[in-house]
Protein backbone atom coordinates (compact mmCIF):
# COMPACT_ATOMS: atom_id res chain seq x y z
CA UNK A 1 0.00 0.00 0.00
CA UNK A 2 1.25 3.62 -0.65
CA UNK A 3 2.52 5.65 2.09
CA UNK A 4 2.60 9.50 2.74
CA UNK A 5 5.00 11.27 4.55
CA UNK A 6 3.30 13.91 7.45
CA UNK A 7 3.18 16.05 10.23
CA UNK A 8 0.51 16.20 12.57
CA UNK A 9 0.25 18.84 14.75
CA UNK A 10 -1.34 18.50 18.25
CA UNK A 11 -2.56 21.03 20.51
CA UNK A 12 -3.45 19.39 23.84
CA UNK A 13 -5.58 22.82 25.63
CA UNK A 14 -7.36 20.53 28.58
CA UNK A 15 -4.94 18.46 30.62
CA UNK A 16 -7.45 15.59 31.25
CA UNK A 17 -7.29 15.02 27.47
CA UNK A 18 -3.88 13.77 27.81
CA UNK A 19 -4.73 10.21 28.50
CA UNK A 20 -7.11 10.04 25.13
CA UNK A 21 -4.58 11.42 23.10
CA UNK A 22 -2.06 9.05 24.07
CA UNK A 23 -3.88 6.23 23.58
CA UNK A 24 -5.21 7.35 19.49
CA UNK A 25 -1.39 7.61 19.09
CA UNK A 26 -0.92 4.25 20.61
CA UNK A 27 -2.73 2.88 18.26
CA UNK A 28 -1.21 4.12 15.12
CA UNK A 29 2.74 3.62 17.10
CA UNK A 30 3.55 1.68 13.90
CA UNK A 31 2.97 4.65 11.63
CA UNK A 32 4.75 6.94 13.62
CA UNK A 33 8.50 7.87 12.41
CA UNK A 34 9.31 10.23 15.99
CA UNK A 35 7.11 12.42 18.49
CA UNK A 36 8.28 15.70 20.10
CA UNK A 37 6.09 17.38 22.91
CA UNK A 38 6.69 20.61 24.41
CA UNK A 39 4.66 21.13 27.81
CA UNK A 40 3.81 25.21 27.52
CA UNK A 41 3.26 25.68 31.04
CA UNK A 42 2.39 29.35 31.08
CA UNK A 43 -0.65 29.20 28.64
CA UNK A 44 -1.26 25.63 30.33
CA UNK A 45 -1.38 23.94 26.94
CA UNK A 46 0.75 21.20 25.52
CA UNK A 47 2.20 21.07 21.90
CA UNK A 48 3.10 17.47 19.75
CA UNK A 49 4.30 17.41 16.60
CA UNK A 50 4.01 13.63 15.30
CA UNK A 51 6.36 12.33 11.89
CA UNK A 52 4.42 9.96 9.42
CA UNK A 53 5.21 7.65 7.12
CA UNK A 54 1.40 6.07 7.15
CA UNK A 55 -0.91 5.56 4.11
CA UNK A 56 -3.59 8.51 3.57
CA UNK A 57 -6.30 6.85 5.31
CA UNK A 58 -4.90 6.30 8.68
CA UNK A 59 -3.16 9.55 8.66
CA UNK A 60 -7.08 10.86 8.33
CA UNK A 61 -8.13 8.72 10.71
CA UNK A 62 -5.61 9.50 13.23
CA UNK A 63 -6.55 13.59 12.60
CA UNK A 64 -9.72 12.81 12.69
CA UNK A 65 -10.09 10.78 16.03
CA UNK A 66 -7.93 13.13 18.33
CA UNK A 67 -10.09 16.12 16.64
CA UNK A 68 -12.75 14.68 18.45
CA UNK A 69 -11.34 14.63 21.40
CA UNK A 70 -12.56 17.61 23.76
CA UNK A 71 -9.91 20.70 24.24
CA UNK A 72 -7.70 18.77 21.37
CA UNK A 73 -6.88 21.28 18.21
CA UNK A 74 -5.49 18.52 15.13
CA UNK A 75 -3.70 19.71 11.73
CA UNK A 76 -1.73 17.66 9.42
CA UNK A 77 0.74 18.90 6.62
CA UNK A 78 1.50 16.35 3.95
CA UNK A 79 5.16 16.14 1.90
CA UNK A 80 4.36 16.39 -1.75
CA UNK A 81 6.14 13.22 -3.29
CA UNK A 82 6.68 11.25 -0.73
């Protein structure tokens, strides 16, 4: 199956969403290239950038579960030809 190479960007606003959030990217761990998250404790929000290599679909499905998640913001940015 084809692959796409992506960022998705995560912007975790309530803390009690943490738990949720880890566990969607549990579930796609095999998908997932590397992970950085930056705790910004003075606007009490938390930032994750998550590397791709997935096929479309589960990249969608990935934004499209933590999206749904309460006080979660989700964006992904897709490499052209990769």
């Amino acid at each position: 199956m084809e692959t796409r190479v992506a960022v998705v960007g995560i912007i975790v606003e309530k803390p009690q969403s943490a738990e949720k959030v880890n566990a969607v990217l549990h579930d796609y761990s095999e998908y997932i290239i590397g992970r950085m998250g930056i705790p910004y404790r003075e606007k009490g929000i938390s930032i994750i950038s998550i590397a791709m290599d997935a096929p479309q679909d589960a990249i969608s499905a990935l934004s499209g579960k933590l999206g749904r998640i309460d006080g979660v913001g989700v964006k992904a940015a897709y490499a052209k030809n990769y």
